[in-house]
PDB file of N, CA and C in Angstrom:
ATOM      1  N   UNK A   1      37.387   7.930  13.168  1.00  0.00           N
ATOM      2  CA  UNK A   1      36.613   7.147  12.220  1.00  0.00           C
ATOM      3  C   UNK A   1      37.573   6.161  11.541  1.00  0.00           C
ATOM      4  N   UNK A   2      37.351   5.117  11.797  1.00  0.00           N
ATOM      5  CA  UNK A   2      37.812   4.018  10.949  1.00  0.00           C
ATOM      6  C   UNK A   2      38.109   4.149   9.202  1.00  0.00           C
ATOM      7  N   UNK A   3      38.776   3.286   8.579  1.00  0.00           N
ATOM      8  CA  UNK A   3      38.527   3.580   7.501  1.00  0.00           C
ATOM      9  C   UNK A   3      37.725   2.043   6.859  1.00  0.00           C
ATOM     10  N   UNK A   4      37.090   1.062   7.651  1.00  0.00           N
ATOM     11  CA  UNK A   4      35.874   0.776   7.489  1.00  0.00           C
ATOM     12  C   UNK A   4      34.584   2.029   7.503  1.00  0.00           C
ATOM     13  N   UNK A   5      34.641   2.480   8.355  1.00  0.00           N
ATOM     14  CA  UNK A   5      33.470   3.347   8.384  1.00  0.00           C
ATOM     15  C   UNK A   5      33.220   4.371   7.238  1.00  0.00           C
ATOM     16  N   UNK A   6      34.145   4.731   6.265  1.00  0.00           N
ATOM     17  CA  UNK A   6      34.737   5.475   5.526  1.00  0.00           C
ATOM     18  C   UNK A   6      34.155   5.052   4.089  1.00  0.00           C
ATOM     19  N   UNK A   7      34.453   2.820   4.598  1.00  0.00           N
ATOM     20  CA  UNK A   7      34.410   2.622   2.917  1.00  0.00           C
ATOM     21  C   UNK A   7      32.804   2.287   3.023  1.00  0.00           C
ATOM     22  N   UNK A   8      32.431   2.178   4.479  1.00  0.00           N
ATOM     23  CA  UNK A   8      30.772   1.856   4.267  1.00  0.00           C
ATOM     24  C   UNK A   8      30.242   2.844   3.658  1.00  0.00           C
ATOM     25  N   UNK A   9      30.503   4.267   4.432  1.00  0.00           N
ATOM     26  CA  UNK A   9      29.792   5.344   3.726  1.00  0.00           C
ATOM     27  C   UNK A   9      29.897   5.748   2.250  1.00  0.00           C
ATOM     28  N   UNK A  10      30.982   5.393   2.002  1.00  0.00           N
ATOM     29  CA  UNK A  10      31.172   5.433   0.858  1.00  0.00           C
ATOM     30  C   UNK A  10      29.889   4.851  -0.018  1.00  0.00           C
ATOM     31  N   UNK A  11      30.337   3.775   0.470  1.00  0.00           N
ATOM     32  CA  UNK A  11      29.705   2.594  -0.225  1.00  0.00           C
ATOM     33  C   UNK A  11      27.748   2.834  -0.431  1.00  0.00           C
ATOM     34  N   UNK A  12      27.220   3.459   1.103  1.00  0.00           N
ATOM     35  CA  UNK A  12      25.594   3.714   0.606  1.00  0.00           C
ATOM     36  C   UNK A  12      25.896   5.053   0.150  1.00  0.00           C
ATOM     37  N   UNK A  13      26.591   6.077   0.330  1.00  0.00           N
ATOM     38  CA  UNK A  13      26.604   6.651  -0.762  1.00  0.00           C
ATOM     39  C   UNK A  13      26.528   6.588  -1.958  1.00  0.00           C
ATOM     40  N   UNK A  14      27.279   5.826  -2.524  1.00  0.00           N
ATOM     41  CA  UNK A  14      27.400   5.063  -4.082  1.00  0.00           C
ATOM     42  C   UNK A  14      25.890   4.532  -4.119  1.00  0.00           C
ATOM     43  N   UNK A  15      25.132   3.759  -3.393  1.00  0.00           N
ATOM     44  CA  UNK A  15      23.802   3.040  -3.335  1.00  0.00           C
ATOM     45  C   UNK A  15      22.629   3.951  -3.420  1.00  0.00           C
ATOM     46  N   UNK A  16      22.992   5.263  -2.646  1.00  0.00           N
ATOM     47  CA  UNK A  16      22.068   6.380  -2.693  1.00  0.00           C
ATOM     48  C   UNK A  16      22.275   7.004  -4.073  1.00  0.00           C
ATOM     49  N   UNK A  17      23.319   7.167  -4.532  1.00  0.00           N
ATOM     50  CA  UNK A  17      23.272   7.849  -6.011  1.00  0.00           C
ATOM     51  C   UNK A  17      23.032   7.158  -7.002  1.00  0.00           C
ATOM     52  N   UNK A  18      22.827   5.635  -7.081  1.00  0.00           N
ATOM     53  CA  UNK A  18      22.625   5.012  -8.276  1.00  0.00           C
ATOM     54  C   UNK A  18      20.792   5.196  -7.837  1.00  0.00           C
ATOM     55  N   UNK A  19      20.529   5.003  -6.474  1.00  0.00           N
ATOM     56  CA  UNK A  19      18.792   4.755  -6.382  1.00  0.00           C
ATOM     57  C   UNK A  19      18.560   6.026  -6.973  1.00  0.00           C
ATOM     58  N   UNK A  20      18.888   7.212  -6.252  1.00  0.00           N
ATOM     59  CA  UNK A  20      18.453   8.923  -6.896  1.00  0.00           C
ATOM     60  C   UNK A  20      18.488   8.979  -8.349  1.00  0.00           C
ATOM     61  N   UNK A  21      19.578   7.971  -9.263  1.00  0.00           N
ATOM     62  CA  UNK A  21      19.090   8.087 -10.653  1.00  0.00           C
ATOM     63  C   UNK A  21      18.068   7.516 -11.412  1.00  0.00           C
ATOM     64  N   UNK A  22      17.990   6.285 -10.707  1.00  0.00           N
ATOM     65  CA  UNK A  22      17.085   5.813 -10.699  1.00  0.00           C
ATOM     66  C   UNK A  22      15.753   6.472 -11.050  1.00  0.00           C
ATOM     67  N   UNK A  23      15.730   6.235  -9.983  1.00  0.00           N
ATOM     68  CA  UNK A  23      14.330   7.458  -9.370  1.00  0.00           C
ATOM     69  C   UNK A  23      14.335   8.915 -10.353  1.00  0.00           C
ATOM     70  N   UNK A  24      15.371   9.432 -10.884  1.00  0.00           N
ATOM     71  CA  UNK A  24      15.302  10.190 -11.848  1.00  0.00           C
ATOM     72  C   UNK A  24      14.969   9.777 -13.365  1.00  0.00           C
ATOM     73  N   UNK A  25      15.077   8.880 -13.289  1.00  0.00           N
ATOM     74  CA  UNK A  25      15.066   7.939 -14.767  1.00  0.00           C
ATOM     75  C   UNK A  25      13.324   7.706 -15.127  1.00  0.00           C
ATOM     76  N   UNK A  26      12.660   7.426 -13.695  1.00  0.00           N
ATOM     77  CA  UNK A  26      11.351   7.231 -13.603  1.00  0.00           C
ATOM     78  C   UNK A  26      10.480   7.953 -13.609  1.00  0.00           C
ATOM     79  N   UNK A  27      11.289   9.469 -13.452  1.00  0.00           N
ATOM     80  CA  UNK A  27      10.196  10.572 -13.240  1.00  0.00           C
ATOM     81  C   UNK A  27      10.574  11.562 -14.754  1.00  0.00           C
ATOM     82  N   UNK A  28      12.133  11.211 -15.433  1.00  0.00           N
ATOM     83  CA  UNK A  28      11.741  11.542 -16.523  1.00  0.00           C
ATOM     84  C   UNK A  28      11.133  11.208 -17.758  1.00  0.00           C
ATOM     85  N   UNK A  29      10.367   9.988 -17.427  1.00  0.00           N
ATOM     86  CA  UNK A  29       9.547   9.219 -18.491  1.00  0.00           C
ATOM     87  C   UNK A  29      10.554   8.089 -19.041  1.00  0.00           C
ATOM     88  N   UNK A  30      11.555   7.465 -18.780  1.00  0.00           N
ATOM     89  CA  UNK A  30      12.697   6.619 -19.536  1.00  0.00           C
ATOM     90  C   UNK A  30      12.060   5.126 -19.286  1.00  0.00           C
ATOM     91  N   UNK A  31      11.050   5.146 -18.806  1.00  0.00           N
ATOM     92  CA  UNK A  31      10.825   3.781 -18.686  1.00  0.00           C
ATOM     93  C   UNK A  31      10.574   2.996 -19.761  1.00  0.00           C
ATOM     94  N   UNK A  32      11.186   1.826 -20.253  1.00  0.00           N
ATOM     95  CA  UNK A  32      10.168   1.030 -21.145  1.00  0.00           C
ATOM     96  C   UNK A  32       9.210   0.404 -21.338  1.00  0.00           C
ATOM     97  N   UNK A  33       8.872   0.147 -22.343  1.00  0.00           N
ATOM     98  CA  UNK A  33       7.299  -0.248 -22.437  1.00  0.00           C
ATOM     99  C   UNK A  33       7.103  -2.051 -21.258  1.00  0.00           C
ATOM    100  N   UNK A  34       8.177  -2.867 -21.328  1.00  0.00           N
ATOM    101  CA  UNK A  34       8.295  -3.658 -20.112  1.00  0.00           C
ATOM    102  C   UNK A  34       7.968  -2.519 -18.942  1.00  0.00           C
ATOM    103  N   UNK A  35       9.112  -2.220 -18.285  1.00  0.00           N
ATOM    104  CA  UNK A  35       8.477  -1.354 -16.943  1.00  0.00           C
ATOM    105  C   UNK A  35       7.244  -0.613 -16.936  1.00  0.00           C
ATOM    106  N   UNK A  36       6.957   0.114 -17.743  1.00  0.00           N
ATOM    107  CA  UNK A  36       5.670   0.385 -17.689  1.00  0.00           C
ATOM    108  C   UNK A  36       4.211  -0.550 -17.560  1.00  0.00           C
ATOM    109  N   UNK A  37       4.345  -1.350 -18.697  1.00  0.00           N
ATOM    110  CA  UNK A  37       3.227  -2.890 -18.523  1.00  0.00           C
ATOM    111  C   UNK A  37       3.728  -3.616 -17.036  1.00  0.00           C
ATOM    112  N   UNK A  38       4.700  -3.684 -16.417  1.00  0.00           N
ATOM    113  CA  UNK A  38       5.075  -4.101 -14.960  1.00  0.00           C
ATOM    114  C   UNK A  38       4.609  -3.141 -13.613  1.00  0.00           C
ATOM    115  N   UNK A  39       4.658  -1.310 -13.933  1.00  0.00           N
ATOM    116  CA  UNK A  39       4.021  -0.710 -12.865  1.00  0.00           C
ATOM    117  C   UNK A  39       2.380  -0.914 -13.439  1.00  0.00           C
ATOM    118  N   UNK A  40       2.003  -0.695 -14.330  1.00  0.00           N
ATOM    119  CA  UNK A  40       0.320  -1.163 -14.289  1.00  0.00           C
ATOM    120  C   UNK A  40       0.242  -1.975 -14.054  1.00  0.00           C
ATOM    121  N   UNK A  41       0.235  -3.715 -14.286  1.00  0.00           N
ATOM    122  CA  UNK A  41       0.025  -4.345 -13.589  1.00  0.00           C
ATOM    123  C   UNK A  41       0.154  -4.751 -12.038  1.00  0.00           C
ATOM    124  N   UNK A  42       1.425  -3.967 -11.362  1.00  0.00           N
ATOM    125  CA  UNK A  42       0.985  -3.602 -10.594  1.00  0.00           C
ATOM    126  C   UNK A  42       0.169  -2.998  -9.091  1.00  0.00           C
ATOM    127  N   UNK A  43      -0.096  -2.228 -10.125  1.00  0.00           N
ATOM    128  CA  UNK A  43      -0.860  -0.879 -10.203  1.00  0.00           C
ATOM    129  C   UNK A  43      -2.407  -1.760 -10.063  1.00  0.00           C
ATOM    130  N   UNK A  44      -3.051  -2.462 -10.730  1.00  0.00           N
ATOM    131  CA  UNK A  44      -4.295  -3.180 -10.877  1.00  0.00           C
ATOM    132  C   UNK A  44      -4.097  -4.253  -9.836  1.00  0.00           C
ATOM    133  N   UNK A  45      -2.825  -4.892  -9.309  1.00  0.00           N
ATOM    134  CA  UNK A  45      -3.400  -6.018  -8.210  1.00  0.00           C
ATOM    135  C   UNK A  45      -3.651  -5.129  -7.310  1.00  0.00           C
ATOM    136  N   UNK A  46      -2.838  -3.876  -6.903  1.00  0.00           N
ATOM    137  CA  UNK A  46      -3.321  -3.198  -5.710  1.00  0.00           C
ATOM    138  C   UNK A  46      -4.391  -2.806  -5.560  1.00  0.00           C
ATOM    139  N   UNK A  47      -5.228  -2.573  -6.941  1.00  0.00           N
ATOM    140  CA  UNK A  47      -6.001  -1.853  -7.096  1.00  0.00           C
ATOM    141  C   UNK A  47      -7.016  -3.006  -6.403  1.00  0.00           C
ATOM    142  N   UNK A  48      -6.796  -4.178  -7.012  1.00  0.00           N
ATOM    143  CA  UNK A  48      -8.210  -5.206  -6.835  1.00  0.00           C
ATOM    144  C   UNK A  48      -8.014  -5.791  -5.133  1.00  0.00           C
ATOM    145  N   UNK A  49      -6.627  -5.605  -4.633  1.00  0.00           N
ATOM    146  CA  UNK A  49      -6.655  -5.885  -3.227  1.00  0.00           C
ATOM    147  C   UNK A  49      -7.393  -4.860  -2.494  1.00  0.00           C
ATOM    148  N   UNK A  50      -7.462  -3.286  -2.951  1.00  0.00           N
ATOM    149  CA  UNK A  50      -7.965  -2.411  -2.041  1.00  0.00           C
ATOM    150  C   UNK A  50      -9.509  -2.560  -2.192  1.00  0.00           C
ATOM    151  N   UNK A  51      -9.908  -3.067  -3.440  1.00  0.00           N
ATOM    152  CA  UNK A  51     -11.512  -2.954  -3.450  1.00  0.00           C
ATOM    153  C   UNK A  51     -11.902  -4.297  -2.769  1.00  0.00           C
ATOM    154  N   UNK A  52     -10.851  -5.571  -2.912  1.00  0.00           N
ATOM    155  CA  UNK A  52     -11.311  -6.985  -1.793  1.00  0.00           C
ATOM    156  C   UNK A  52     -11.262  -6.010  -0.439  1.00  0.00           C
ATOM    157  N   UNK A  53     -10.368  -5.645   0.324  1.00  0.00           N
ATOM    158  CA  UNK A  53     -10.344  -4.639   1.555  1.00  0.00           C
ATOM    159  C   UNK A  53     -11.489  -4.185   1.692  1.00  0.00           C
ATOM    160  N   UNK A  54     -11.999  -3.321   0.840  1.00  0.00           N
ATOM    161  CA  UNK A  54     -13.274  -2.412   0.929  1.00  0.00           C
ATOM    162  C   UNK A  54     -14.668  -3.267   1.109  1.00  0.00           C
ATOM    163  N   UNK A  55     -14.408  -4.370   0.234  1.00  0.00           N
ATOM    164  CA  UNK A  55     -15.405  -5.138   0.551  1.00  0.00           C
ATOM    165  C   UNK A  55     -15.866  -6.022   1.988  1.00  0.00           C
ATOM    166  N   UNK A  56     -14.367  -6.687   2.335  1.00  0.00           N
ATOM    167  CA  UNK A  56     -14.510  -7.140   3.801  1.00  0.00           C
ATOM    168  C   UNK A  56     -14.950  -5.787   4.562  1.00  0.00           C
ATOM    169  N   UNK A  57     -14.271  -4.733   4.617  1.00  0.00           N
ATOM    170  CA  UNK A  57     -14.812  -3.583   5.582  1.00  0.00           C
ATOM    171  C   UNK A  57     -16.166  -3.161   5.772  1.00  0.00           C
ATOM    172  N   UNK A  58     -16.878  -3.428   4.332  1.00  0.00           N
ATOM    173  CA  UNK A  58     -18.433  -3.098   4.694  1.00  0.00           C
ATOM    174  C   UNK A  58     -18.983  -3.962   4.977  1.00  0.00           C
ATOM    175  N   UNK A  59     -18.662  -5.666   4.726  1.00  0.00           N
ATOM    176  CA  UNK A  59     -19.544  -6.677   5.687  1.00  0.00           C
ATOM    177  C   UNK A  59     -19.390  -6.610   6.745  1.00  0.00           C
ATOM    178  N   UNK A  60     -17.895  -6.584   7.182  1.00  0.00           N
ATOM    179  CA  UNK A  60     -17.714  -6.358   8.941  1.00  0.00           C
ATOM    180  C   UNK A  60     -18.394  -5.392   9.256  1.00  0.00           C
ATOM    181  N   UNK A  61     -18.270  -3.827   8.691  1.00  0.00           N
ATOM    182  CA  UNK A  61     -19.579  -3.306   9.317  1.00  0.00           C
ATOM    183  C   UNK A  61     -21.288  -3.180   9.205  1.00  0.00           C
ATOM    184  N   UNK A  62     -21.503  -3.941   8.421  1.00  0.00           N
ATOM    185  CA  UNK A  62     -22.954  -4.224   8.262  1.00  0.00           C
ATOM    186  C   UNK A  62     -23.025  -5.498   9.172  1.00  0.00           C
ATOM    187  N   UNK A  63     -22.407  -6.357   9.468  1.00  0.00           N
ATOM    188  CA  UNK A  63     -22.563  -7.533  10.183  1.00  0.00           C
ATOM    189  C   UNK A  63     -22.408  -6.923  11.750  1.00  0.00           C
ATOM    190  N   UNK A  64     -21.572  -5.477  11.942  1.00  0.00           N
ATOM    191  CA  UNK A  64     -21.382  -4.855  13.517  1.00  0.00           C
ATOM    192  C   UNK A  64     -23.020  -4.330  13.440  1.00  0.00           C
ATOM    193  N   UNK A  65     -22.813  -3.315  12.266  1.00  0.00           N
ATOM    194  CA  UNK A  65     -24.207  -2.762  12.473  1.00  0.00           C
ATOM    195  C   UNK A  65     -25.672  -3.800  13.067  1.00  0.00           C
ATOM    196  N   UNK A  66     -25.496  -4.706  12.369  1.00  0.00           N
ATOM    197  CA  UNK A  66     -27.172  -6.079  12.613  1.00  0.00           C
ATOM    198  C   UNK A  66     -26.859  -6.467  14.618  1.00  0.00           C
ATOM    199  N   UNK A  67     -25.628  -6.468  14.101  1.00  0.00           N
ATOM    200  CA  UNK A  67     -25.928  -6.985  15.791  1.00  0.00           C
ATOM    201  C   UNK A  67     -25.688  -6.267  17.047  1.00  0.00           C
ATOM    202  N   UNK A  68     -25.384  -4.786  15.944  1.00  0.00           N
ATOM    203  CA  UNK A  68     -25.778  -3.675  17.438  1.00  0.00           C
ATOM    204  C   UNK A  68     -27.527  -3.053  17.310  1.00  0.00           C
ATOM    205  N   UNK A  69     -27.951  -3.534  16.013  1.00  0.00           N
ATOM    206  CA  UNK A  69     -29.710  -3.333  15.806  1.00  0.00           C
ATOM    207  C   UNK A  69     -30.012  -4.691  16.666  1.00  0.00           C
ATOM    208  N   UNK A  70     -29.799  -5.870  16.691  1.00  0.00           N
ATOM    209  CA  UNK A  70     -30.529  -7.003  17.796  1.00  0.00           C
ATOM    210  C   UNK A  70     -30.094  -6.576  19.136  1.00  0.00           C
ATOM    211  N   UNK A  71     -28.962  -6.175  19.526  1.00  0.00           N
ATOM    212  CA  UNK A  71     -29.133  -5.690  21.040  1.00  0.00           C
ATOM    213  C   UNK A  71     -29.991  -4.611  21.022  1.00  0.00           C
ATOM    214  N   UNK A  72     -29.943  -3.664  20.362  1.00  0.00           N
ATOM    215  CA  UNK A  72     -31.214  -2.745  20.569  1.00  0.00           C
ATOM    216  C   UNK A  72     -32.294  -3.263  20.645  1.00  0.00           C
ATOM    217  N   UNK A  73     -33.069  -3.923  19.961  1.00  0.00           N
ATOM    218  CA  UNK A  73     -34.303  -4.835  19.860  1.00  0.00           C
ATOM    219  C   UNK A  73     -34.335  -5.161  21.221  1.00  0.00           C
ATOM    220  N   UNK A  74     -33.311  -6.116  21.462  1.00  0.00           N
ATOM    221  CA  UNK A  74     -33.114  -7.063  23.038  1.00  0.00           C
ATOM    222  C   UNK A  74     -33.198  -5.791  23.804  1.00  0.00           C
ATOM    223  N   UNK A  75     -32.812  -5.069  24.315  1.00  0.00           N
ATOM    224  CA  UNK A  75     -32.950  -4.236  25.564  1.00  0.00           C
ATOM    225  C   UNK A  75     -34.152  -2.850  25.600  1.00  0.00           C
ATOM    226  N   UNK A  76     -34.634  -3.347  23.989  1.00  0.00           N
ATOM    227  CA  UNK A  76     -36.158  -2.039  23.991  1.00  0.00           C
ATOM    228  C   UNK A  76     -35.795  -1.360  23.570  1.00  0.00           C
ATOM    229  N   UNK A  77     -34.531  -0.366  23.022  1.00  0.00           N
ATOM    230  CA  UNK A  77     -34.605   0.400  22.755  1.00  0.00           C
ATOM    231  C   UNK A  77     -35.661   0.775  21.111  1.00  0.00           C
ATOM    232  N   UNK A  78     -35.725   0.076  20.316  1.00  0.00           N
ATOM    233  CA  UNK A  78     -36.025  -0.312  19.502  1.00  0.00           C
ATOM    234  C   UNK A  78     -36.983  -1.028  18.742  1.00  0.00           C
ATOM    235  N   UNK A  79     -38.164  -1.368  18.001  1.00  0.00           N
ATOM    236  CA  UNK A  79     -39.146  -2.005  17.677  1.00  0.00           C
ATOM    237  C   UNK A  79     -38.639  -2.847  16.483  1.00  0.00           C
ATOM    238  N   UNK A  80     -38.997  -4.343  16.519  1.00  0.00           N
ATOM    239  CA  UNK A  80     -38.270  -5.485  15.288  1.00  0.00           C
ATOM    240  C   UNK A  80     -38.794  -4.941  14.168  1.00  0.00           C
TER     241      UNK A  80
END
């Protein structure tokens, strides 16, 4: 092993222990009232992208559904 290879590891080592405090910092409540007003907000665009999502998903399938009811119509299975 090199002692490049040595100072890399080092080095995401050092990157892994500052993220793990991190990440400890967040789960023991240390956030401030900035970070906090920054994960809700967010927290609410995702929120309003998943309900735009939800919305395209049920026209696409109400728009699959109509035009697997007109091929039914078209081949009889079905009364208009």
């Amino acid at each position: 092993m090199s002692l490049e290879d040595v100072e890399r590891i080092m080095d995401e080592t050092q990157d892994a222990v500052e993220y793990q405090r991190q990440i400890d910092e967040m789960l023991s409540g240390s956030l401030t009232q900035e970070d906090e007003d920054a994960v809700l907000s967010e927290l609410e665009a995702i929120t309003q992208v998943c309900i735009i999502l939800g919305y395209i998903s049920l026209l696409w399938l109400l728009s699959e559904l109509e035009a697997i009811t007109q091929v039914c119509i078209i081949l009889g299975y079905i009364s208009p």
